[in-house]
C-alpha atoms as a PDB file:
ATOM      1  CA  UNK A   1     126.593   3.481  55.228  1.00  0.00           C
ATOM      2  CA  UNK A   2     126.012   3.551  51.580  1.00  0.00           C
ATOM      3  CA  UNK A   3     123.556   6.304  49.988  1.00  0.00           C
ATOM      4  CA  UNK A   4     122.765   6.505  46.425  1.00  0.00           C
ATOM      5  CA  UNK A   5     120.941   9.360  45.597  1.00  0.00           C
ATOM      6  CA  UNK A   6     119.508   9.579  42.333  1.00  0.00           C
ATOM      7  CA  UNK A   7     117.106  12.039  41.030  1.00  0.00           C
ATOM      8  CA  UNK A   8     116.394  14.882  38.507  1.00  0.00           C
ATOM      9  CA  UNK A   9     116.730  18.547  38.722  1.00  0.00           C
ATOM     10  CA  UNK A  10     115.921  20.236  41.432  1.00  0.00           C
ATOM     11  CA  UNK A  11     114.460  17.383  43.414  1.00  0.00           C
ATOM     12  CA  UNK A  12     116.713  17.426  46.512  1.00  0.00           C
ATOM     13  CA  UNK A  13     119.391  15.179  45.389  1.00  0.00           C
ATOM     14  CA  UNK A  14     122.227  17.452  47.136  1.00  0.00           C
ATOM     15  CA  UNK A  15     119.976  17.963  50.296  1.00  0.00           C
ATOM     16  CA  UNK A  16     119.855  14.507  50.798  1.00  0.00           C
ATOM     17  CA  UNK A  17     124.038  14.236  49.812  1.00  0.00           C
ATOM     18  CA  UNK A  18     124.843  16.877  52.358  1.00  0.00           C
ATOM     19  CA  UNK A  19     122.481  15.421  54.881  1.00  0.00           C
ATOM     20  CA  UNK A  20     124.019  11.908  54.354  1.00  0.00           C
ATOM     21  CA  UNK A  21     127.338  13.244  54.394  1.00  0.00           C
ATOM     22  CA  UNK A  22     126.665  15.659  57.788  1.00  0.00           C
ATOM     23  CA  UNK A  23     125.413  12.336  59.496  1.00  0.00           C
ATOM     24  CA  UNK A  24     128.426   9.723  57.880  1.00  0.00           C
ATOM     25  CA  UNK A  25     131.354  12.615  58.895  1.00  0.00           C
ATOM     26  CA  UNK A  26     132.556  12.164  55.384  1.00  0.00           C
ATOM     27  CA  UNK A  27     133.828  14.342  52.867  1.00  0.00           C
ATOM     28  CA  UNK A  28     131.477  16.106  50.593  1.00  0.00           C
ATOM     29  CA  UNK A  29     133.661  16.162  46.900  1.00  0.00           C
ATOM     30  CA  UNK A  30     131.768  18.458  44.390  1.00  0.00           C
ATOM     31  CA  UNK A  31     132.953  20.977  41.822  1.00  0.00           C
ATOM     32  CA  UNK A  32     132.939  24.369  43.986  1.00  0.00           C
ATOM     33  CA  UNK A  33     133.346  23.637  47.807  1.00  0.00           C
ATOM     34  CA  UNK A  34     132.823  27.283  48.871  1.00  0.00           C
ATOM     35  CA  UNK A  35     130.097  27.173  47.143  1.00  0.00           C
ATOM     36  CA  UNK A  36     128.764  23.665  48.887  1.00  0.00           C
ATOM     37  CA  UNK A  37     129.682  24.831  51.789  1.00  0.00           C
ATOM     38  CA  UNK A  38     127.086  28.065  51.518  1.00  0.00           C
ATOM     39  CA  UNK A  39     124.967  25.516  50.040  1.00  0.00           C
ATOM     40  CA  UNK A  40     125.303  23.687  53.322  1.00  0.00           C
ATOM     41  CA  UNK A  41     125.328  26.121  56.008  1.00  0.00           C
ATOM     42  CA  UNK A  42     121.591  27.839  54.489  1.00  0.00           C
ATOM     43  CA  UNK A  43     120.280  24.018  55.030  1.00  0.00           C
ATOM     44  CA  UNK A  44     121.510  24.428  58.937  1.00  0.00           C
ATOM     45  CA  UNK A  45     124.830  21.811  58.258  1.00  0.00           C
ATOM     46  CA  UNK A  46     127.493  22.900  59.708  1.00  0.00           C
ATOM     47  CA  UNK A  47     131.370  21.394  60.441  1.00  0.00           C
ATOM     48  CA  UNK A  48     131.349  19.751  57.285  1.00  0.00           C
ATOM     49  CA  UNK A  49     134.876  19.057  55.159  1.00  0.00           C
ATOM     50  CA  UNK A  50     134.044  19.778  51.559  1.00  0.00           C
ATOM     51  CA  UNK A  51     137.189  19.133  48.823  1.00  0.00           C
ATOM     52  CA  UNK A  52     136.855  19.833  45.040  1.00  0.00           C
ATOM     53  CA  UNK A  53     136.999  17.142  42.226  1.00  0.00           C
ATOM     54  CA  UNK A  54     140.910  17.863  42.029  1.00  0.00           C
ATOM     55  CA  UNK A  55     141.675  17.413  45.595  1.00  0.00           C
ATOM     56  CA  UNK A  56     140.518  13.878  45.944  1.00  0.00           C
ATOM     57  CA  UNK A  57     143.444  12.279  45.681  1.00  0.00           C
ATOM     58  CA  UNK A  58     145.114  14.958  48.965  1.00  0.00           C
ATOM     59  CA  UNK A  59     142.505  13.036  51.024  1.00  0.00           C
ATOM     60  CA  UNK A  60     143.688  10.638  54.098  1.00  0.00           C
ATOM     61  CA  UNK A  61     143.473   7.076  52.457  1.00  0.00           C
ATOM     62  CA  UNK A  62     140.182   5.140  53.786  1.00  0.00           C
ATOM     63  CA  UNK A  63     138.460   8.601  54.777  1.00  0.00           C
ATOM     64  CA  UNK A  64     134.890   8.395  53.573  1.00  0.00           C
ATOM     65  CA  UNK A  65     133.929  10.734  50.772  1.00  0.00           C
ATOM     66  CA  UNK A  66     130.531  11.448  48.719  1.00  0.00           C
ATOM     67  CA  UNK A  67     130.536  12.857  45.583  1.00  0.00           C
ATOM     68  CA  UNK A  68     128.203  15.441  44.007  1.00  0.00           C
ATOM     69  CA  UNK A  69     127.550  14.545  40.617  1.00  0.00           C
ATOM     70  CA  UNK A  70     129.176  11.859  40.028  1.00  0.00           C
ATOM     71  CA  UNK A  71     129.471  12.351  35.850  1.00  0.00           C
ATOM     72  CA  UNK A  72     130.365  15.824  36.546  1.00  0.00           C
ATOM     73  CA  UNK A  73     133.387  14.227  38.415  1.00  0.00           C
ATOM     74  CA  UNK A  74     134.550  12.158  35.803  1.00  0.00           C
ATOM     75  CA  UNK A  75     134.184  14.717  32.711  1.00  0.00           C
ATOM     76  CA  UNK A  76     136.251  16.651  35.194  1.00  0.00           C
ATOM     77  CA  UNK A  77     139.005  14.412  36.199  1.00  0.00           C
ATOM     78  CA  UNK A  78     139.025  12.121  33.323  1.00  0.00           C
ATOM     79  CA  UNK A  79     137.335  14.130  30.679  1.00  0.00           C
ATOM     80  CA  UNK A  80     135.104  10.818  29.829  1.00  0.00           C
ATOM     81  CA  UNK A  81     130.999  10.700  29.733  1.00  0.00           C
ATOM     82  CA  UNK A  82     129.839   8.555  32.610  1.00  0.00           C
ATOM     83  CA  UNK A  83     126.770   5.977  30.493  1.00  0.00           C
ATOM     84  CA  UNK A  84     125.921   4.372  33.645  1.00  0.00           C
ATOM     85  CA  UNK A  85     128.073   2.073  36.680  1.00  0.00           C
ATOM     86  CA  UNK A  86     127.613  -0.515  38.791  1.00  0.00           C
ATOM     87  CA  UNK A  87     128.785  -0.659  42.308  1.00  0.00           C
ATOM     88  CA  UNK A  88     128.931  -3.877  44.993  1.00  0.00           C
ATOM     89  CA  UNK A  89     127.590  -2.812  48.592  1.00  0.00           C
ATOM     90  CA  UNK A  90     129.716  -4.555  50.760  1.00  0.00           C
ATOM     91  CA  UNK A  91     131.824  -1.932  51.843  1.00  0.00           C
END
């Protein structure tokens, strides 16, 4: 399952993340996982693996991962401004 989730502030965009994430069983990557995970629980989502923008590459190869913010998580790992992306859905 593939979700894009795109959206301005404060419209539900990581709602609809952790929700996608909860029902997938993958990996929620984001900037502060305790934080997330708090996030999380208050929306009723529990047993959920969260794993900040650093700790990406510790994950088991082919496990399923979703990121919050997506340019946040490249200024952070590669210190570039994400303009835009494309992405094939045949995963």
């Amino acid at each position: 399952m593939n979700r894009y989730i795109i959206g301005n502030s404060s419209s539900g965009k990581t709602r609809q993340l952790l929700e996608s994430a909860k029902n997938a069983g993958a990996v929620v990557v984001c900037q502060n996982p305790d934080a997330m995970r708090v996030k999380a629980q208050n929306y009723g989502l529990f047993r959920m693996d969260f794993c900040g923008y650093d700790e990406v590459r510790n994950l088991e190869a082919g496990r399923p991962v979703m990121i919050d913010e997506l340019g946040n998580f490249f200024k952070y790992n590669y210190d570039v401004s994400l303009e835009g992306f494309n992405m094939t859905d045949e995963m």
